[in-house]
PDB file of N, CA and C in Angstrom:
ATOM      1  N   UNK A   1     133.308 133.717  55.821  1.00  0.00           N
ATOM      2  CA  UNK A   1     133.674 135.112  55.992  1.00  0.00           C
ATOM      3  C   UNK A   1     135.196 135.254  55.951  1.00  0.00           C
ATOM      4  N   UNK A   2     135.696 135.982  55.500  1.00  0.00           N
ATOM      5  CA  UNK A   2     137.085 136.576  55.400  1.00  0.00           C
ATOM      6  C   UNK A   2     137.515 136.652  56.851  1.00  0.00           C
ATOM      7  N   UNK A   3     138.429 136.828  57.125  1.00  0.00           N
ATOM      8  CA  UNK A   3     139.482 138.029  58.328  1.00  0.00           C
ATOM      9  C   UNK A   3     138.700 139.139  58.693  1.00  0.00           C
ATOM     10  N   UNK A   4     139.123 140.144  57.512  1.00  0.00           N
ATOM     11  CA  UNK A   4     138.248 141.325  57.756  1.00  0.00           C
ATOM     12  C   UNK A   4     137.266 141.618  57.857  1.00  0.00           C
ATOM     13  N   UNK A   5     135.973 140.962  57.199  1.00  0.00           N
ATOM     14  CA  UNK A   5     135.089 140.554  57.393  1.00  0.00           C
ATOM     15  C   UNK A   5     134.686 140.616  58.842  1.00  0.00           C
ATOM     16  N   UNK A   6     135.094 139.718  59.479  1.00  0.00           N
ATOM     17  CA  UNK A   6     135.036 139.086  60.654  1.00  0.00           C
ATOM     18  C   UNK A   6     135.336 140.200  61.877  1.00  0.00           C
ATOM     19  N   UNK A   7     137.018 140.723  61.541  1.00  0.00           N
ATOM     20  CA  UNK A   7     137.383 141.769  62.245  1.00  0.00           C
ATOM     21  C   UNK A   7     136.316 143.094  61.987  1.00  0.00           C
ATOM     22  N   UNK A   8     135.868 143.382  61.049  1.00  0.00           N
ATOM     23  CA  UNK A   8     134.631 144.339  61.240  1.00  0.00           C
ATOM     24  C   UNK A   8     133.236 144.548  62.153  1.00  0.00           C
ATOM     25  N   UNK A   9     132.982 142.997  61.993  1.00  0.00           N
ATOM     26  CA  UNK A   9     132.059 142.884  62.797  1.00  0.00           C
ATOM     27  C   UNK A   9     132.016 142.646  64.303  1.00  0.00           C
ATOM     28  N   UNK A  10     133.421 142.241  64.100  1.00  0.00           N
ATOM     29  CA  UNK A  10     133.726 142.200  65.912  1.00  0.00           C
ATOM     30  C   UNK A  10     133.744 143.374  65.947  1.00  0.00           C
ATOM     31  N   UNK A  11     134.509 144.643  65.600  1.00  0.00           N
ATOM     32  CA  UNK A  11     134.090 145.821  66.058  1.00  0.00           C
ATOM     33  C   UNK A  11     133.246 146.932  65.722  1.00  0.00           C
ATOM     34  N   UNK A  12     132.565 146.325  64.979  1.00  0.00           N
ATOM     35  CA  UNK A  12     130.823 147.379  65.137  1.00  0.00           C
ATOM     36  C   UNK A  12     130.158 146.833  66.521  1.00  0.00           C
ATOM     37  N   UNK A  13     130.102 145.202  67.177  1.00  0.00           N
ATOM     38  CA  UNK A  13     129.543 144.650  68.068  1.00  0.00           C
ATOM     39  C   UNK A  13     130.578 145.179  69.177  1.00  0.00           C
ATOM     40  N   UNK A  14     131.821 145.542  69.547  1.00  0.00           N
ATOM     41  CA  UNK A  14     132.371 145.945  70.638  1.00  0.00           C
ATOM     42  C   UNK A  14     131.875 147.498  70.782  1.00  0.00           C
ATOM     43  N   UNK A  15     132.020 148.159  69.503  1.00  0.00           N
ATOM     44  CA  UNK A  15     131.368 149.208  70.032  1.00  0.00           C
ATOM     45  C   UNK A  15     129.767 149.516  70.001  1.00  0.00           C
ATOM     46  N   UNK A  16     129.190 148.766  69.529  1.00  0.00           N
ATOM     47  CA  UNK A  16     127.765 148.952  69.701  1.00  0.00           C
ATOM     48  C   UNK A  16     126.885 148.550  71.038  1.00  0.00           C
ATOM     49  N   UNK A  17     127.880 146.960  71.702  1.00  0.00           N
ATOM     50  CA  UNK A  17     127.521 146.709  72.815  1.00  0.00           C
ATOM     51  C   UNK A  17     127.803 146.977  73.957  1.00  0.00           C
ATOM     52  N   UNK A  18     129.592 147.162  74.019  1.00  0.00           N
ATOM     53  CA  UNK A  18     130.539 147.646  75.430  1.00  0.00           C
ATOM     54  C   UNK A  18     130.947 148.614  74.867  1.00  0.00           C
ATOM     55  N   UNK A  19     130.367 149.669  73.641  1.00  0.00           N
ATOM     56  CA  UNK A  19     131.364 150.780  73.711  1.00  0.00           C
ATOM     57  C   UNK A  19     132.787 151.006  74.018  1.00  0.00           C
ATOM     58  N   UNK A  20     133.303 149.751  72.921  1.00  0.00           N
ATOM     59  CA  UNK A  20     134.854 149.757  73.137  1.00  0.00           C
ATOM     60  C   UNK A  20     134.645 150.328  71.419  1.00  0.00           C
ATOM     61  N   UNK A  21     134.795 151.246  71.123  1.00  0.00           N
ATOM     62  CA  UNK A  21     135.276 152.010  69.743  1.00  0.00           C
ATOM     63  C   UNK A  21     136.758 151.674  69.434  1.00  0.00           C
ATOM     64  N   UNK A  22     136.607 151.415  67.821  1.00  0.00           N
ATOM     65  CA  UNK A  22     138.020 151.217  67.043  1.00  0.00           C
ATOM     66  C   UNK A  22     139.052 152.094  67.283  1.00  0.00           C
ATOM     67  N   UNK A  23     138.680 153.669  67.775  1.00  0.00           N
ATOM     68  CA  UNK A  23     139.589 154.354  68.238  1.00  0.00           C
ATOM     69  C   UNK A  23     140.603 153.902  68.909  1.00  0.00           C
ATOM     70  N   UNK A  24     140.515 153.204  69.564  1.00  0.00           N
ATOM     71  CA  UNK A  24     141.202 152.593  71.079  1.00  0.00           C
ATOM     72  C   UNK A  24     142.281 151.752  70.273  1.00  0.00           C
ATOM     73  N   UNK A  25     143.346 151.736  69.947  1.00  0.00           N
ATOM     74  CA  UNK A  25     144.591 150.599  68.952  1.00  0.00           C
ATOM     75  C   UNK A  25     144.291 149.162  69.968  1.00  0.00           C
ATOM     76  N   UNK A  26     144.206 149.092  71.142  1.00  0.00           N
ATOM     77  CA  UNK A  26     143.780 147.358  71.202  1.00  0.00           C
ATOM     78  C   UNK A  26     142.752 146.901  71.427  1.00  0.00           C
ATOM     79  N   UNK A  27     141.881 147.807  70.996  1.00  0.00           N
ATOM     80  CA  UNK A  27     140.345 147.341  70.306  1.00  0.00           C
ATOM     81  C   UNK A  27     140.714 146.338  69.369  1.00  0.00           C
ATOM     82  N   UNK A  28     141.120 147.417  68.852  1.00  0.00           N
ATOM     83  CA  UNK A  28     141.449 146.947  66.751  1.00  0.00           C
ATOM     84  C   UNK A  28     142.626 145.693  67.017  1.00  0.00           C
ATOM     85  N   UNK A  29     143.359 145.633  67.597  1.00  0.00           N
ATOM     86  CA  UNK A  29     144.308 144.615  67.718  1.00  0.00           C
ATOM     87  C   UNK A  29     143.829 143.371  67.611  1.00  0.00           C
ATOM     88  N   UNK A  30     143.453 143.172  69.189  1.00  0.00           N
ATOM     89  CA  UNK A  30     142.777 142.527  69.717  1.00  0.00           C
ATOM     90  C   UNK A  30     141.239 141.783  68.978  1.00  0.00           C
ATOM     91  N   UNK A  31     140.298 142.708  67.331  1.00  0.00           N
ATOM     92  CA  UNK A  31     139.362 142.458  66.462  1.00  0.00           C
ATOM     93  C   UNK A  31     140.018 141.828  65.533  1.00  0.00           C
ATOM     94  N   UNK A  32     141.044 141.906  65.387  1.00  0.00           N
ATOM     95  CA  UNK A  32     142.243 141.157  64.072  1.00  0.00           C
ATOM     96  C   UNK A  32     142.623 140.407  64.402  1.00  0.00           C
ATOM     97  N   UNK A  33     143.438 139.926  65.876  1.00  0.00           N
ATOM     98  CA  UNK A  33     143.795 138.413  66.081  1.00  0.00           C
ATOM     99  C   UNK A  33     142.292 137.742  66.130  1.00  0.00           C
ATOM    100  N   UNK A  34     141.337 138.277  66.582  1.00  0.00           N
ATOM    101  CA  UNK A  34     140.418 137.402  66.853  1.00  0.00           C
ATOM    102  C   UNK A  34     139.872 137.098  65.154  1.00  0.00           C
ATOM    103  N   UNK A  35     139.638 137.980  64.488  1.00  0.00           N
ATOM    104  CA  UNK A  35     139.173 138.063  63.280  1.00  0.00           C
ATOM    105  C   UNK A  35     139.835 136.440  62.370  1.00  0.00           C
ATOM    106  N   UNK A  36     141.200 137.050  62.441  1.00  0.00           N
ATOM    107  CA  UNK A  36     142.565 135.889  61.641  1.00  0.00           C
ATOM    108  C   UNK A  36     141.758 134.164  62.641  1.00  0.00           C
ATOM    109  N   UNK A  37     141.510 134.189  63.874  1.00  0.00           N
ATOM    110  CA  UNK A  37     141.591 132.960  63.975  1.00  0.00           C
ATOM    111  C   UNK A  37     140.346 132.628  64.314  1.00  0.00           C
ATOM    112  N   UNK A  38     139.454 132.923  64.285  1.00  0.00           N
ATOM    113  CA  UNK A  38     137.832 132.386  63.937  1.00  0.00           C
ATOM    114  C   UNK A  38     138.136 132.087  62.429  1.00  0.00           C
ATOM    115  N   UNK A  39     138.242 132.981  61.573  1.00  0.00           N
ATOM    116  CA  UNK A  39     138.540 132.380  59.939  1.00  0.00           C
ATOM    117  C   UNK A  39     139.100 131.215  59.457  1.00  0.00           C
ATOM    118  N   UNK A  40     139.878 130.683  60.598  1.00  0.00           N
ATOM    119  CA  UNK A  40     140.510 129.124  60.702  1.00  0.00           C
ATOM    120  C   UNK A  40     139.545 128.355  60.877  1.00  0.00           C
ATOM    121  N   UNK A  41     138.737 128.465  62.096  1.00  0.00           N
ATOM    122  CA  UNK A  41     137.603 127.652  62.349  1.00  0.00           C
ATOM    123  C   UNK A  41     136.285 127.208  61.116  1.00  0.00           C
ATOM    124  N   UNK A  42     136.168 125.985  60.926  1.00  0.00           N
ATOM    125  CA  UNK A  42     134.913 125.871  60.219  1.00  0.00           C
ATOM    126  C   UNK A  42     134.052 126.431  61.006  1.00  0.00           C
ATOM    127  N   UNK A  43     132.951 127.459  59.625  1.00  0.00           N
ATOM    128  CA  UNK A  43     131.810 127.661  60.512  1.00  0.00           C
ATOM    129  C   UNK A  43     130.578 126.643  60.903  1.00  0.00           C
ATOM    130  N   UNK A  44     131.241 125.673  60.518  1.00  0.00           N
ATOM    131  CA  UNK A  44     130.103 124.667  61.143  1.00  0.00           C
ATOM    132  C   UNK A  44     130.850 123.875  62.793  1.00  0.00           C
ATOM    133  N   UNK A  45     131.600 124.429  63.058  1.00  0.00           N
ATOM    134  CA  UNK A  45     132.139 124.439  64.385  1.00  0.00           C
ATOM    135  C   UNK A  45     132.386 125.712  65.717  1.00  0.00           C
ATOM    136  N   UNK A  46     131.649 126.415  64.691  1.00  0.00           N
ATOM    137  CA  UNK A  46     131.618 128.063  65.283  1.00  0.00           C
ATOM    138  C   UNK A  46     130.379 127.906  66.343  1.00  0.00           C
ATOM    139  N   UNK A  47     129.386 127.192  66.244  1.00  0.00           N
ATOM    140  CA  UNK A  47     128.767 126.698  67.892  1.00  0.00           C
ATOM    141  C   UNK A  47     129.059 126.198  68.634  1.00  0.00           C
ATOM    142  N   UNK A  48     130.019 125.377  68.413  1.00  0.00           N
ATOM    143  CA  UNK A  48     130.780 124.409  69.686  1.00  0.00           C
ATOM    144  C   UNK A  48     132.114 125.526  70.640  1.00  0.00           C
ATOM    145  N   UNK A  49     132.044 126.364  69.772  1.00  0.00           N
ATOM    146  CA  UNK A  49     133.454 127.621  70.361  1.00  0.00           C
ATOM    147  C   UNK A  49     132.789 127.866  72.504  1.00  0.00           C
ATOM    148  N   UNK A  50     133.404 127.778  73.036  1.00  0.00           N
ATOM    149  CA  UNK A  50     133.096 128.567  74.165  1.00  0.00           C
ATOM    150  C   UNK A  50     133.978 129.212  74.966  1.00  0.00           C
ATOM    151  N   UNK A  51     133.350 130.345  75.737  1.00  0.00           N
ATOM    152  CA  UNK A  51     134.660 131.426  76.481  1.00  0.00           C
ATOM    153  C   UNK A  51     134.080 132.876  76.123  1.00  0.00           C
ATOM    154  N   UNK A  52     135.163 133.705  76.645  1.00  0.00           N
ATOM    155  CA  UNK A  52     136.432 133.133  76.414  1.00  0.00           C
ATOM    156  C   UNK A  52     136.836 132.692  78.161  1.00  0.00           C
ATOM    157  N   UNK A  53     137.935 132.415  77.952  1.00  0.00           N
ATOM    158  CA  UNK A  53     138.592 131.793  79.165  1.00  0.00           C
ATOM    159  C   UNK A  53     139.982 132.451  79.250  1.00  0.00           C
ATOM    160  N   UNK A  54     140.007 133.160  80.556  1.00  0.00           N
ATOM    161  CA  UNK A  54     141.624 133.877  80.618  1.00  0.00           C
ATOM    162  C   UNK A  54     142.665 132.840  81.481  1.00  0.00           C
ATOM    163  N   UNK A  55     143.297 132.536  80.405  1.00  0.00           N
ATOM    164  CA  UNK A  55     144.384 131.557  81.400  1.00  0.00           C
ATOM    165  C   UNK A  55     145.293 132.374  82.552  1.00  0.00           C
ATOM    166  N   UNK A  56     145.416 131.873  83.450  1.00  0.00           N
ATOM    167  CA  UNK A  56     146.005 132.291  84.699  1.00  0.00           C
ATOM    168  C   UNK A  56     147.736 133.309  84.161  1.00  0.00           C
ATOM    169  N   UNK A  57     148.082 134.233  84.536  1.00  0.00           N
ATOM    170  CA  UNK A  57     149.539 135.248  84.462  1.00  0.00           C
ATOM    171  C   UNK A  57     150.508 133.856  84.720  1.00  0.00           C
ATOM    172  N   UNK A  58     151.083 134.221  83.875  1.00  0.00           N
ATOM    173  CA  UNK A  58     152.596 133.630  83.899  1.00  0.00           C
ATOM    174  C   UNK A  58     153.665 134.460  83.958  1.00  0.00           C
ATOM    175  N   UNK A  59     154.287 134.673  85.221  1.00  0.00           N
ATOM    176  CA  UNK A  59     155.296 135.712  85.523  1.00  0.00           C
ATOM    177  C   UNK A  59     156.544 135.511  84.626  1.00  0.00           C
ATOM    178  N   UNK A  60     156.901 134.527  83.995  1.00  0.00           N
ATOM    179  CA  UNK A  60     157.816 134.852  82.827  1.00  0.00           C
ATOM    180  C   UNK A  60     157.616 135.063  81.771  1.00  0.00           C
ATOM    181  N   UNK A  61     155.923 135.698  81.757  1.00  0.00           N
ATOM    182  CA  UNK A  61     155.903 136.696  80.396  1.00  0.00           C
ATOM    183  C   UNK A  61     156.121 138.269  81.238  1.00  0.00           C
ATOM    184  N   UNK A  62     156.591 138.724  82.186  1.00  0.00           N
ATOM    185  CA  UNK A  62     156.864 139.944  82.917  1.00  0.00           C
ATOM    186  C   UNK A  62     155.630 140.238  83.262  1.00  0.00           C
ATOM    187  N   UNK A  63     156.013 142.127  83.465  1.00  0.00           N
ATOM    188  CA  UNK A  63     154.747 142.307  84.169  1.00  0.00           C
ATOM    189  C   UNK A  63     154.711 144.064  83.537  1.00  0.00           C
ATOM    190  N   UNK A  64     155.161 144.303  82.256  1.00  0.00           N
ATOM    191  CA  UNK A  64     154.880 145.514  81.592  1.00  0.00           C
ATOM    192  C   UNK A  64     154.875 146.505  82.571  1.00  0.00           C
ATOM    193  N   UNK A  65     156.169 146.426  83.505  1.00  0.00           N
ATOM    194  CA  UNK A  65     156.240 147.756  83.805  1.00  0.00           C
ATOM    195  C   UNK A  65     157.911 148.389  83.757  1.00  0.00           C
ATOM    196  N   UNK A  66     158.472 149.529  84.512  1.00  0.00           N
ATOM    197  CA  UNK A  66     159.149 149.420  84.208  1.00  0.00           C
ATOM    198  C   UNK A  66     159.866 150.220  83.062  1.00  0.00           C
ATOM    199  N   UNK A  67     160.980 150.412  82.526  1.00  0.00           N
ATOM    200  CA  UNK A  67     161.587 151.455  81.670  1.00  0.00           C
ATOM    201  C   UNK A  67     160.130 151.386  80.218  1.00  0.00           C
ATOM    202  N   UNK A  68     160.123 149.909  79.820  1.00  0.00           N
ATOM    203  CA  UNK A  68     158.386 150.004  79.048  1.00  0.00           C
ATOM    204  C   UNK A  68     157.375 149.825  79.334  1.00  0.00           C
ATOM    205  N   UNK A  69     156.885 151.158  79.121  1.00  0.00           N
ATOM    206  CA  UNK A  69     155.190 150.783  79.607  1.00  0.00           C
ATOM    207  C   UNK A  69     154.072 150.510  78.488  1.00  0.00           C
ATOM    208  N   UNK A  70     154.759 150.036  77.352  1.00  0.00           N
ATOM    209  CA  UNK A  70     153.430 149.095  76.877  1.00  0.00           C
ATOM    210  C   UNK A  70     153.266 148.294  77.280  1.00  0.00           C
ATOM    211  N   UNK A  71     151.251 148.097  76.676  1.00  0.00           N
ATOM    212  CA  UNK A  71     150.509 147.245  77.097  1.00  0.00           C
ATOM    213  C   UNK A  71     151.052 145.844  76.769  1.00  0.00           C
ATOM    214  N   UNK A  72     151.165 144.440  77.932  1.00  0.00           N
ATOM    215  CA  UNK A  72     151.582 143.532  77.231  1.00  0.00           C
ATOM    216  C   UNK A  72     150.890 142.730  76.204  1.00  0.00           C
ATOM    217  N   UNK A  73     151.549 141.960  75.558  1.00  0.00           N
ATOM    218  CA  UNK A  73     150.900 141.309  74.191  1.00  0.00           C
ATOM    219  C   UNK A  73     149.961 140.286  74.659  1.00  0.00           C
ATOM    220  N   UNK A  74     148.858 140.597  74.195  1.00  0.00           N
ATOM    221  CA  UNK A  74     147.599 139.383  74.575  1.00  0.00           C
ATOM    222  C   UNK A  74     147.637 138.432  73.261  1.00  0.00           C
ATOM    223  N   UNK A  75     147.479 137.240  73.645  1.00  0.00           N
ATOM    224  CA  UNK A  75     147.443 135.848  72.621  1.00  0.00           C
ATOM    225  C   UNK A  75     146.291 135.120  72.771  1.00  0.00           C
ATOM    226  N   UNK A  76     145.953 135.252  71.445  1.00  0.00           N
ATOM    227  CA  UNK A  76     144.050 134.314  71.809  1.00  0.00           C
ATOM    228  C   UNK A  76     143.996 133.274  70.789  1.00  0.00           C
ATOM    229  N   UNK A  77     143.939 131.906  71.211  1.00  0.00           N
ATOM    230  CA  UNK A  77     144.005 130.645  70.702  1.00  0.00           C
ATOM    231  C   UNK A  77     142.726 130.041  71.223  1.00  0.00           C
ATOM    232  N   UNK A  78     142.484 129.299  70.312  1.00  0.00           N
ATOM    233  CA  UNK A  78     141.095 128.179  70.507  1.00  0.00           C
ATOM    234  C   UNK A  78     141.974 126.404  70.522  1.00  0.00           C
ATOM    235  N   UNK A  79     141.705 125.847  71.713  1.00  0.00           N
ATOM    236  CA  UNK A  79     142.277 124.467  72.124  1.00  0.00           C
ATOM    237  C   UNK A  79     141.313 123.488  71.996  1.00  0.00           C
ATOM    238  N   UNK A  80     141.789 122.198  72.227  1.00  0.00           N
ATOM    239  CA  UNK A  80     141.579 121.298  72.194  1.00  0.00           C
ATOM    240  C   UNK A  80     140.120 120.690  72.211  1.00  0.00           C
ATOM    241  N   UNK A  81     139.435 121.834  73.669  1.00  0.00           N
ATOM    242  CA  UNK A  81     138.437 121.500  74.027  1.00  0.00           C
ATOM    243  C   UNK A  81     137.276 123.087  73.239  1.00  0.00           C
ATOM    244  N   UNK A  82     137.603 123.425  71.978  1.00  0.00           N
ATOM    245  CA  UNK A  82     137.124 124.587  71.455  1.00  0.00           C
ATOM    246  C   UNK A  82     136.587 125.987  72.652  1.00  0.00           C
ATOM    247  N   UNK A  83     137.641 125.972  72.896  1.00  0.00           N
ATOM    248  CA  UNK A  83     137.367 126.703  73.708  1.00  0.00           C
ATOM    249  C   UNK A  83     138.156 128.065  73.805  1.00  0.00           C
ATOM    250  N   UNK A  84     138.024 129.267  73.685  1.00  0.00           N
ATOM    251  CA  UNK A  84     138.432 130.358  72.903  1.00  0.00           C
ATOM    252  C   UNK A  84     139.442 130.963  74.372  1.00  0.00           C
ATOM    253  N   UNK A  85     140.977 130.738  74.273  1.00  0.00           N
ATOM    254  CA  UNK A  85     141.436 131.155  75.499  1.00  0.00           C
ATOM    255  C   UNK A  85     142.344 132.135  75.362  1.00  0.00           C
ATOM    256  N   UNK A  86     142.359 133.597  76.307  1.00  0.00           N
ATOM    257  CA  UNK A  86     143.150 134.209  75.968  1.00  0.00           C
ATOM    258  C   UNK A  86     144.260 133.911  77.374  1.00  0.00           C
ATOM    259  N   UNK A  87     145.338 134.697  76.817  1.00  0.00           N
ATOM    260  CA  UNK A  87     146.534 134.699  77.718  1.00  0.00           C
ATOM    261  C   UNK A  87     148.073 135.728  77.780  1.00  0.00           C
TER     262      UNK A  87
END
């Protein structure tokens, strides 16, 4: 499967299951990083994936508040132990 591909179907399944609709910009964000890096993965390793797993706040990525109030940047990587972690 492609990227987009991929990013599509993550969000027909976000909004079909948790009613998180593409409307929302880090729906869609958040369906595209994930999209871009499952497409890395062989899909014959796409069963061994598990998670996701939220790694613990690290206060020197801040704390998005403050003169900016965007949302901070979420990063979702698959490690060592295939295991799909965001942070």
């Amino acid at each position: 499967m492609t990227p987009e591909q991929l990013t599509n179907a993550i969000l027909r399944r976000a909004d079909e299951v948790y009613a998180m609709p593409d409307e929302r910009p880090w729906v869609k964000e958040a369906a595209e990083h994930l999209g871009d890096l499952l497409s890395q993965v062989d899909f014959k390793q796409w069963s061994d994936l598990i998670g996701p797993f939220w790694k613990p706040w690290n206060p020197s990525h801040g704390t998005g508040t403050g003169s900016n109030k965007s949302r901070p940047r979420v990063h979702y990587e698959i490690d060592d132990m295939m295991r799909l972690v965001i942070t």
